[in-house]
N, C-alpha and C. Protein backbone atom coordinates (compact mmCIF):
# COMPACT_ATOMS: atom_id res chain seq x y z
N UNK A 1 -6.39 9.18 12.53
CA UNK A 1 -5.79 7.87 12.65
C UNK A 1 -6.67 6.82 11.98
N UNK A 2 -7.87 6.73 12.11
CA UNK A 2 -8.59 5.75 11.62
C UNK A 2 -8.83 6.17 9.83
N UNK A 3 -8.91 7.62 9.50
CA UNK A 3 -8.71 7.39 8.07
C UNK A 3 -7.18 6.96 7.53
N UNK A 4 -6.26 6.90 8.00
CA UNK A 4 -4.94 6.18 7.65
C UNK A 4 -5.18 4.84 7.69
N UNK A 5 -5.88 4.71 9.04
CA UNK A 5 -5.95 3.10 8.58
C UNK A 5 -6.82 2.19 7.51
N UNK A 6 -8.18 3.16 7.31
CA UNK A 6 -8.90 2.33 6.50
C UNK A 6 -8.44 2.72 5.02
N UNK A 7 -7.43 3.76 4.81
CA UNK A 7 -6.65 3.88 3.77
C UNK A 7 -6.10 2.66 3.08
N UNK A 8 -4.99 2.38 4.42
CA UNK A 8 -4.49 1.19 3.84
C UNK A 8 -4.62 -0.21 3.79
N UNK A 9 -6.22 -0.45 4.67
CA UNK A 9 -6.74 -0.99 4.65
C UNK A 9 -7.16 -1.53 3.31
N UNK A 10 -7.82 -0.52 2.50
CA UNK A 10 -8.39 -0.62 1.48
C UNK A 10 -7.44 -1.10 0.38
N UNK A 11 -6.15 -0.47 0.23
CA UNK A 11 -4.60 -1.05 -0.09
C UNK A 11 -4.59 -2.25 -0.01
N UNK A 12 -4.82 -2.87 0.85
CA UNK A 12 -4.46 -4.16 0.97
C UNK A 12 -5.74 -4.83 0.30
N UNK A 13 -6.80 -4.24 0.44
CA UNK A 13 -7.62 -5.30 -0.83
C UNK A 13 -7.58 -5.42 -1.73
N UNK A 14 -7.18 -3.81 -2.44
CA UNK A 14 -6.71 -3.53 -3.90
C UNK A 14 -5.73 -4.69 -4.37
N UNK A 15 -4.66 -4.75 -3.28
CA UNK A 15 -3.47 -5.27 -3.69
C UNK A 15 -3.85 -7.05 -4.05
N UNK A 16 -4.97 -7.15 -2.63
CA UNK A 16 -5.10 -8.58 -2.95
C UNK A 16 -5.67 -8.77 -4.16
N UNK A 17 -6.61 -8.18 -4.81
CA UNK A 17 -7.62 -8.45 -5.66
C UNK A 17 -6.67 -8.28 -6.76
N UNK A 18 -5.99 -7.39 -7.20
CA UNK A 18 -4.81 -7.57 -8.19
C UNK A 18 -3.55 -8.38 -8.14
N UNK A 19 -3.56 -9.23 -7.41
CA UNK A 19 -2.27 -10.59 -7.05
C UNK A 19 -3.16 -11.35 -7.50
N UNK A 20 -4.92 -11.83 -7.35
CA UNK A 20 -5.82 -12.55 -7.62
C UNK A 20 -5.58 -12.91 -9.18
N UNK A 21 -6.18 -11.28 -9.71
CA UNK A 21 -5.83 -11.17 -11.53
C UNK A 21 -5.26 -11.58 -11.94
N UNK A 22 -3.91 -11.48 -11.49
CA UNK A 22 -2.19 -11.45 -12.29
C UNK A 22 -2.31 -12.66 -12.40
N UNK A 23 -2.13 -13.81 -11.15
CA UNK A 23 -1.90 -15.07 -11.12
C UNK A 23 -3.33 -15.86 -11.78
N UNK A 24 -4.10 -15.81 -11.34
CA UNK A 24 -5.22 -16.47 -11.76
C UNK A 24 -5.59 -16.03 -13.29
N UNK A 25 -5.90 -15.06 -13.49
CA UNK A 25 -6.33 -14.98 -15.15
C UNK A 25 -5.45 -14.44 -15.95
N UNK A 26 -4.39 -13.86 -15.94
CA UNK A 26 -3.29 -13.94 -16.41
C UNK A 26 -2.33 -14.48 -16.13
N UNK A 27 -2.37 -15.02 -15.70
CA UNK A 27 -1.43 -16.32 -15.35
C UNK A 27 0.29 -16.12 -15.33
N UNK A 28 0.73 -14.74 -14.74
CA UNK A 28 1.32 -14.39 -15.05
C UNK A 28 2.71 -14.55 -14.08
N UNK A 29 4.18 -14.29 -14.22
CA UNK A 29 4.73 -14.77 -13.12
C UNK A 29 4.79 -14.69 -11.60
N UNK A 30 4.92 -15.30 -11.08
CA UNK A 30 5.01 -15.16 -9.15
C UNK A 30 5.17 -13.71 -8.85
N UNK A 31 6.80 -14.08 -9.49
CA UNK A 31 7.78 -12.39 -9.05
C UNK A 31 6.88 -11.16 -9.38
N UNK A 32 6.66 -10.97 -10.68
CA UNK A 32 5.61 -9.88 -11.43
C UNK A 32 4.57 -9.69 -10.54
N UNK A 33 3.61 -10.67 -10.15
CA UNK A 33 2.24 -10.63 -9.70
C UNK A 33 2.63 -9.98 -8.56
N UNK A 34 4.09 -10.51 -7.34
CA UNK A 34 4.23 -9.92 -6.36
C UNK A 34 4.16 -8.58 -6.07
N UNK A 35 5.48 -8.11 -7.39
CA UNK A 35 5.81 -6.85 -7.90
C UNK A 35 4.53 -5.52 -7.96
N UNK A 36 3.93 -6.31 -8.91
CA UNK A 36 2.90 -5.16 -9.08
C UNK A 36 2.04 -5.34 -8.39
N UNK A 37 1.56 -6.49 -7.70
CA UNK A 37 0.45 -6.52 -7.08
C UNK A 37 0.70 -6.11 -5.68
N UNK A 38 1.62 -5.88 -5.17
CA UNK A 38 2.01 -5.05 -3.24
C UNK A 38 1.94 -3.98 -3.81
N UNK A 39 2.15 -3.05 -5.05
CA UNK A 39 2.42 -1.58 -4.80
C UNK A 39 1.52 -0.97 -4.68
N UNK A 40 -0.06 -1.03 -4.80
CA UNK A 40 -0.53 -0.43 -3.63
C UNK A 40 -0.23 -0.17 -2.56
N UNK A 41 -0.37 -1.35 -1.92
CA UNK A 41 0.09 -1.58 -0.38
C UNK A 41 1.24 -0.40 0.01
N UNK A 42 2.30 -0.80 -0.76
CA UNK A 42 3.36 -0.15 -0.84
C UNK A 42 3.39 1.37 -0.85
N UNK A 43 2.95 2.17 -1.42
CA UNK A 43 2.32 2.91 -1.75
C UNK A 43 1.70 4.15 -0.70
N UNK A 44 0.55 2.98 -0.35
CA UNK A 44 -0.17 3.80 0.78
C UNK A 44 0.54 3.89 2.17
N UNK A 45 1.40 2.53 2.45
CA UNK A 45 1.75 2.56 3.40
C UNK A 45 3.45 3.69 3.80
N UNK A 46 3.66 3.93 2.46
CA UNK A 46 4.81 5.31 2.10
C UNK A 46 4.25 6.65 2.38
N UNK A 47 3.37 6.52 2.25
CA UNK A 47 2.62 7.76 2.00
C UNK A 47 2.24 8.65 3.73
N UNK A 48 2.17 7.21 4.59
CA UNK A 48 1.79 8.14 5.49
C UNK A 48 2.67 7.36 6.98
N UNK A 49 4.41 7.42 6.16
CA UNK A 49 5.02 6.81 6.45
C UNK A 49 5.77 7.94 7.56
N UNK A 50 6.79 8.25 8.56
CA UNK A 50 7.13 9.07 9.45
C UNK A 50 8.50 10.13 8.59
N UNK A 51 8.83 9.67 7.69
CA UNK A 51 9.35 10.48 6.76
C UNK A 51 8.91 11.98 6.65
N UNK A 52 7.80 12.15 5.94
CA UNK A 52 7.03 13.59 5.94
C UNK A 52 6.43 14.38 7.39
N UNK A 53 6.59 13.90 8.30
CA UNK A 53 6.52 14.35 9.10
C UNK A 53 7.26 15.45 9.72
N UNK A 54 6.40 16.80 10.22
CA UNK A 54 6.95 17.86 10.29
C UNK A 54 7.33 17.80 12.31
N UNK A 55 8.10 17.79 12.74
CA UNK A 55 8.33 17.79 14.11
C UNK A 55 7.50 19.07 15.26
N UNK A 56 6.86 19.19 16.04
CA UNK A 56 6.44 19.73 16.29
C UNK A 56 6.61 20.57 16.93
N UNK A 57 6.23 22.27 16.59
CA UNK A 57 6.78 23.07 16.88
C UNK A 57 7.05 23.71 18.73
N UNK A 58 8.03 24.38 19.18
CA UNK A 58 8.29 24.60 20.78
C UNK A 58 7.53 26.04 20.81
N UNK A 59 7.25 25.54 21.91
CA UNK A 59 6.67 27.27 22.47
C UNK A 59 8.22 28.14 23.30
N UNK A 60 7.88 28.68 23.10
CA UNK A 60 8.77 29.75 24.08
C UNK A 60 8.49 30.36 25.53
């Protein structure tokens, strides 16, 4: 549990530090910067999302 979290933890700095880039030194649009700059976030937080989850098996 705690490596999931500092996973996406880390996601979210990535993400910030590249929304930073986009807008600030490329100066680039809102939407775009949004766009590309959450998919980290996005990303990690898919990844260990309840989707892939295998249900757990019954004893007999």
């Amino acid at each position: 549990m705690f490596r999931k979290s500092l996973i996406i933890l880390l996601a979210g700095v990535v993400s910030l530090a590249l929304c930073l880039f986009l807008a600030l030194v490329l100066e680039w649009p809102r939407i775009v910067v949004y766009t590309l700059g959450l998919a980290p976030l996005f990303v990690a937080a898919a990844s260990f999302g309840s989707a892939g989850r295998q249900p757990p098996e019954r004893r007999r």
